[in-house]
Structures are given as C-alpha cells and as structure tokens.
Protein backbone atom coordinates (compact mmCIF):
# COMPACT_ATOMS: atom_id res chain seq x y z
CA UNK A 1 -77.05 -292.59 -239.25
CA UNK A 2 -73.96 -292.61 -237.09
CA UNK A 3 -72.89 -292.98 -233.39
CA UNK A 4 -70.83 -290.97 -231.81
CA UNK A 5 -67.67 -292.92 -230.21
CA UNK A 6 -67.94 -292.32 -226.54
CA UNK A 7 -64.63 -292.32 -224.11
CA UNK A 8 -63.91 -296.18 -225.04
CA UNK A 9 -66.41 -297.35 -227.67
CA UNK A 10 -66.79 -297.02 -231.42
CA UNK A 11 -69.90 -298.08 -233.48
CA UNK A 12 -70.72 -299.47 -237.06
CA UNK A 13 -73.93 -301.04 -238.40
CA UNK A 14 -73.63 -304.28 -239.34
CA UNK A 15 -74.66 -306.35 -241.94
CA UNK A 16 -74.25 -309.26 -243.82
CA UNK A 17 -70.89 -309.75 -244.36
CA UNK A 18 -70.31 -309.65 -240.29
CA UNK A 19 -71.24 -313.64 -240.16
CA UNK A 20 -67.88 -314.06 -238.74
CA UNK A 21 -68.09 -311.69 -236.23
CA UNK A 22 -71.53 -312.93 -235.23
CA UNK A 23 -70.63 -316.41 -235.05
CA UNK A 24 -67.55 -315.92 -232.78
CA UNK A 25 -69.87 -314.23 -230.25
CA UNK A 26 -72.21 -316.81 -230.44
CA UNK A 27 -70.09 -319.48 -230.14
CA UNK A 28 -69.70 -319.04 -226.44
CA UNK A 29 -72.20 -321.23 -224.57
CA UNK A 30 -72.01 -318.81 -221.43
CA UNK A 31 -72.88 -315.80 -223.62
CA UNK A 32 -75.96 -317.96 -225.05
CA UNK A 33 -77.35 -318.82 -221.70
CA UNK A 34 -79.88 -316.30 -221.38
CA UNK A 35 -80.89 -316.71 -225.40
CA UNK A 36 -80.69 -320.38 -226.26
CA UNK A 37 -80.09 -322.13 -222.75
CA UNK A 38 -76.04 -322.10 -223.95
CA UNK A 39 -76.93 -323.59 -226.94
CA UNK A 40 -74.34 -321.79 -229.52
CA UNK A 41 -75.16 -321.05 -233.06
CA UNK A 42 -73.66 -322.23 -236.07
CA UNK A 43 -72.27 -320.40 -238.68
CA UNK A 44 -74.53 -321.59 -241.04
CA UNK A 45 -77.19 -320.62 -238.93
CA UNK A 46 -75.86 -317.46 -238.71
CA UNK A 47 -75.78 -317.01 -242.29
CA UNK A 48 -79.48 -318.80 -243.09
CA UNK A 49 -81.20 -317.69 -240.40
CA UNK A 50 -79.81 -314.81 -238.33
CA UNK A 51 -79.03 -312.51 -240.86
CA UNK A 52 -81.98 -312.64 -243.35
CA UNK A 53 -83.66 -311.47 -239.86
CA UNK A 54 -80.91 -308.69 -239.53
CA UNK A 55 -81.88 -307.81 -243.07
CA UNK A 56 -85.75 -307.64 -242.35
CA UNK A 57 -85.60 -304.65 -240.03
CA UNK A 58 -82.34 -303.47 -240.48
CA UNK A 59 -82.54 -299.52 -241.77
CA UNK A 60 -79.60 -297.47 -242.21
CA UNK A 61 -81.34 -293.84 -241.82
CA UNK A 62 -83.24 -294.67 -238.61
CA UNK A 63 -80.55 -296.46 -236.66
CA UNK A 64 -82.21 -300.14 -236.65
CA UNK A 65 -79.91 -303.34 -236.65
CA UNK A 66 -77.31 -304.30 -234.57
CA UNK A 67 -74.35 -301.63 -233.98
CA UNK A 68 -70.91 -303.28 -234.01
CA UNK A 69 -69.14 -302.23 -230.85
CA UNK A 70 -65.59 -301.90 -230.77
CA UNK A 71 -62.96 -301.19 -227.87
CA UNK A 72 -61.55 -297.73 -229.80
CA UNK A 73 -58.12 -298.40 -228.38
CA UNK A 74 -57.13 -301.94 -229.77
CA UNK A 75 -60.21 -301.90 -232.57
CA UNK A 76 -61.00 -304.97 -230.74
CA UNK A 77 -64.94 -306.26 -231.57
CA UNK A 78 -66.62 -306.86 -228.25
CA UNK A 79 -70.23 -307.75 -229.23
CA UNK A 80 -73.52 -305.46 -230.72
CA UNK A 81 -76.14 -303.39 -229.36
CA UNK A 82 -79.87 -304.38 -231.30
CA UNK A 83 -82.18 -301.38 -232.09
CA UNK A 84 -85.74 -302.15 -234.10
CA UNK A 85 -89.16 -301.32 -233.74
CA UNK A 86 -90.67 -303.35 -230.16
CA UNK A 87 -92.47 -306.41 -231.88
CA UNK A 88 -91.17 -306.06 -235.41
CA UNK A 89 -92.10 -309.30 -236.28
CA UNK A 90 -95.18 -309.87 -235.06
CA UNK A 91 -96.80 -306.50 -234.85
CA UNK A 92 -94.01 -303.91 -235.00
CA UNK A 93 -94.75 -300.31 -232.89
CA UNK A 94 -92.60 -297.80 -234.46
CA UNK A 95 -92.60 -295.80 -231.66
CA UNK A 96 -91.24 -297.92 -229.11
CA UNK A 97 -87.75 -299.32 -229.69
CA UNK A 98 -86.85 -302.35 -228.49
CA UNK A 99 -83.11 -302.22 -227.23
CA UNK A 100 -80.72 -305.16 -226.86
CA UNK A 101 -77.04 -306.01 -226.76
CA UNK A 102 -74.97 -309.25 -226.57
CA UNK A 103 -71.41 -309.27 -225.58
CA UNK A 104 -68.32 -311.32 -225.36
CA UNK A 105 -67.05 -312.54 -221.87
CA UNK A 106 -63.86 -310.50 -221.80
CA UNK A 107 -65.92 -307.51 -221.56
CA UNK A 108 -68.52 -308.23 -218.64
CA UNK A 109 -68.29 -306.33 -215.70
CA UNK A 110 -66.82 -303.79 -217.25
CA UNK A 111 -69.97 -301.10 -217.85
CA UNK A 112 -69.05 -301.52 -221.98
CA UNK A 113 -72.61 -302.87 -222.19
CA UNK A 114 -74.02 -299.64 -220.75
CA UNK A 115 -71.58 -297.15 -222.46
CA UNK A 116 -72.66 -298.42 -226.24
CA UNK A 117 -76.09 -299.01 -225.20
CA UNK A 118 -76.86 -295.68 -223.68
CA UNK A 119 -75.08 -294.04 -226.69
CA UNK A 120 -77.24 -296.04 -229.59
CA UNK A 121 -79.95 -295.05 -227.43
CA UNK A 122 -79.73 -291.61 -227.03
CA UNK A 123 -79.04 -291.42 -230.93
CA UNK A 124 -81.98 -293.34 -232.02
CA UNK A 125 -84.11 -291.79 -229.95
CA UNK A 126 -83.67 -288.45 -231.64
CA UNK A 127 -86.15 -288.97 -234.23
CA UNK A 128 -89.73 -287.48 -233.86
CA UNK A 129 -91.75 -290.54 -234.13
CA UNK A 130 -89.91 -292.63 -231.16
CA UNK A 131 -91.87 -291.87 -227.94
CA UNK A 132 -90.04 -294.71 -225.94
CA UNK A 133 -87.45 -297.30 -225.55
CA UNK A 134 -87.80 -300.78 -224.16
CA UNK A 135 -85.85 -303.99 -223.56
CA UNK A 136 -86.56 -307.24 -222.31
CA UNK A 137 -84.52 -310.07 -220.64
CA UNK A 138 -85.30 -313.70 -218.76
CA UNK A 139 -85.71 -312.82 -214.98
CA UNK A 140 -82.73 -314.54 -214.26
CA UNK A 141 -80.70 -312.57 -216.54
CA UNK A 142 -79.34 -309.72 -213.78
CA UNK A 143 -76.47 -308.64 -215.78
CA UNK A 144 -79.01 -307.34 -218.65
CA UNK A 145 -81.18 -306.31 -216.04
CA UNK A 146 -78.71 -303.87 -214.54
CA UNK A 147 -78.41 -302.71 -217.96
CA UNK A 148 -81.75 -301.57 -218.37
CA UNK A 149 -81.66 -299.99 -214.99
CA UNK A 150 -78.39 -298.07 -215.81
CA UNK A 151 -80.06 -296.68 -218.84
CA UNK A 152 -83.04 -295.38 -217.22
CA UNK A 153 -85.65 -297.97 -218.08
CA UNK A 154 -88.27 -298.86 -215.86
CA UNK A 155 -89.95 -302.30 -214.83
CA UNK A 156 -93.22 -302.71 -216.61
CA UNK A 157 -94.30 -306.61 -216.20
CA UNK A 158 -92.87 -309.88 -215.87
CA UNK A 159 -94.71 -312.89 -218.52
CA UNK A 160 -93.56 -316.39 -220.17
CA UNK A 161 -90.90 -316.44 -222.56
CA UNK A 162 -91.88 -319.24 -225.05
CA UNK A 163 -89.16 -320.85 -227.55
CA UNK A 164 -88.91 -324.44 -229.34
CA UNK A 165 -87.69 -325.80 -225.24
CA UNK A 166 -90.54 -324.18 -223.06
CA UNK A 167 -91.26 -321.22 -221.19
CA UNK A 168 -89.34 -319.27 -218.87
CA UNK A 169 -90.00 -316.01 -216.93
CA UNK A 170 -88.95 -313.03 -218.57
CA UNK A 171 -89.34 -309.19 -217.62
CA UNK A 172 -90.25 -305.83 -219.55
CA UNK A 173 -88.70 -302.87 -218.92
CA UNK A 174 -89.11 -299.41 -220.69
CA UNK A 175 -89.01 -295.99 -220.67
CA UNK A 176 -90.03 -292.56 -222.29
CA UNK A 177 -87.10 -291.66 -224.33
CA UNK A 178 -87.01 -288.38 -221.97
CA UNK A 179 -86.28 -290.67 -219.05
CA UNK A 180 -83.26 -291.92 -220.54
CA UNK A 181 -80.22 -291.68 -218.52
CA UNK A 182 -77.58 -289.27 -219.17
CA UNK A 183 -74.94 -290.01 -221.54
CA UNK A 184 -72.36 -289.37 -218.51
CA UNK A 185 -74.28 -292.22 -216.50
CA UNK A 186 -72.52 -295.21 -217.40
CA UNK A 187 -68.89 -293.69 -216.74
C-alpha cells in the first residue's frame, strides 16, 4: 500500500533500518512528554525494543506501521503517523484502527500532524474489514487532542493510563471511518 502525497507531505513505511530516524525524534525530551514523561529513548532501545514491536504488527498490504512523513519540498523527515489494529498487543480488533503520530518540534503548530494523519487515514480505511478508527492521548495532551478532533474522531471515555511510573488520565476518541473528516479539512 501507498499514500498519496498531499499539498506538503510525502509518505513511506518504515522499517527497520529507520533506527536513526526514530531515535532523532525521540531524542527530544519535549516531544516525549506525553509518552515517557520526557524521558528520551536510546538508540539501543530503539533498535531492541521499539522496532521488534514495529515488526510485530507492521503489514505492508494493509497499511499498518508507522508512515514516514516528509516535508515534499526540502525531503525533510518530520516525524510518523502509527496505524495497527486498536489493542494489537493485548487483544487486537481488526476492525478498529488505532491511529497515532509523533512529530518533531519544528513542525508543531503547523497542521502537518493533521495533513499526514488524515491522509494515512483515509487510505487505510479503504479496506472492507475496518469499520472505525480510534486514537488515544493523556488528557493533558491538547495538541494530539486537536488532532483527533480535526480528523473527525469523537470523545468516547476518559480511564488510567498505567506505565512502569504510575497512572495518568488518558482519553479515547474514535470514529466510524464514514465520519472521517474530509481530506480538504486540515488545509
């Protein structure tokens, strides 16, 4: 599968030799706030750890992994937009996708996170067997949650995040994939 470039954007699936690219996006404690509490990743961690679970759901002919986005103009990488089944690795649903993106600074504000994600998303959801589309972020995380918005997706519930430093509240938002924004939304 392949995503259209929009106006600005162009898209490639990544994989396992992108360690590099991954690393110098999470290497930015501000970009890692919502994810780690700004704890930034190493590149071995990257390599041992991120990307066997990259590998695990990743599937060329259905769209899931992360899509490289790319500022057409300059070629410059800007960060990734996640597609794979909601709850892949605990119990997956195959016909809700669970939609994510991380980005690099230099980008925010911008609507870049919108463009790529409503363009994965509307290419993903093209296949019979995907009913909806969801995506979850901490409750303090407004940027993301303008995201969701932007694309369409609705608030379904808030609940407790839990990782190896606690809990925090987090929110659920979704969407059928008919209720998806237009393509022309984000510009």
């Amino acid at each position: 599968m392949n995503i259209a470039r929009t106006e600005r954007l162009s898209f490639r699936l990544m994989d396992e030799n992108d360690a590099q690219l991954l690393y110098e996006l999470d290497n930015d404690p501000d970009v890692m706030k919502y994810l780690t509490r700004g704890k930034t990743s190493s590149l071995q961690s990257i390599k041992d750890i991120f990307i066997p679970r990259l590998n695990a759901y990743r599937n060329e002919q259905k769209g899931w992994g992360l899509w490289q986005v790319n500022i057409t103009q300059s070629n410059t990488f800007i960060g990734w937009v996640l597609v794979r089944p909601m709850g892949f690795f605990e119990q997956p649903d195959y016909s809700d996708l669970e939609i994510g993106w991380r980005f690099k600074q230099i980008s925010w504000g911008k609507g870049y996170a919108s463009e790529a994600a409503l363009a994965v998303a509307h290419s993903v959801s093209q296949f019979k067997e995907v009913k909806s589309l969801s995506a979850t972020a901490l409750k303090d995380n407004v940027g993301s949650i303008n995201v969701m918005k932007k694309l369409g997706l609705s608030f379904v519930k808030e609940y407790q995040h839990s990782d190896e430093h606690g809990e925090l509240p987090a929110v659920l938002y979704s969407c059928s994939k008919e209720q998806l924004a237009p393509l022309s939304a984000t510009h």
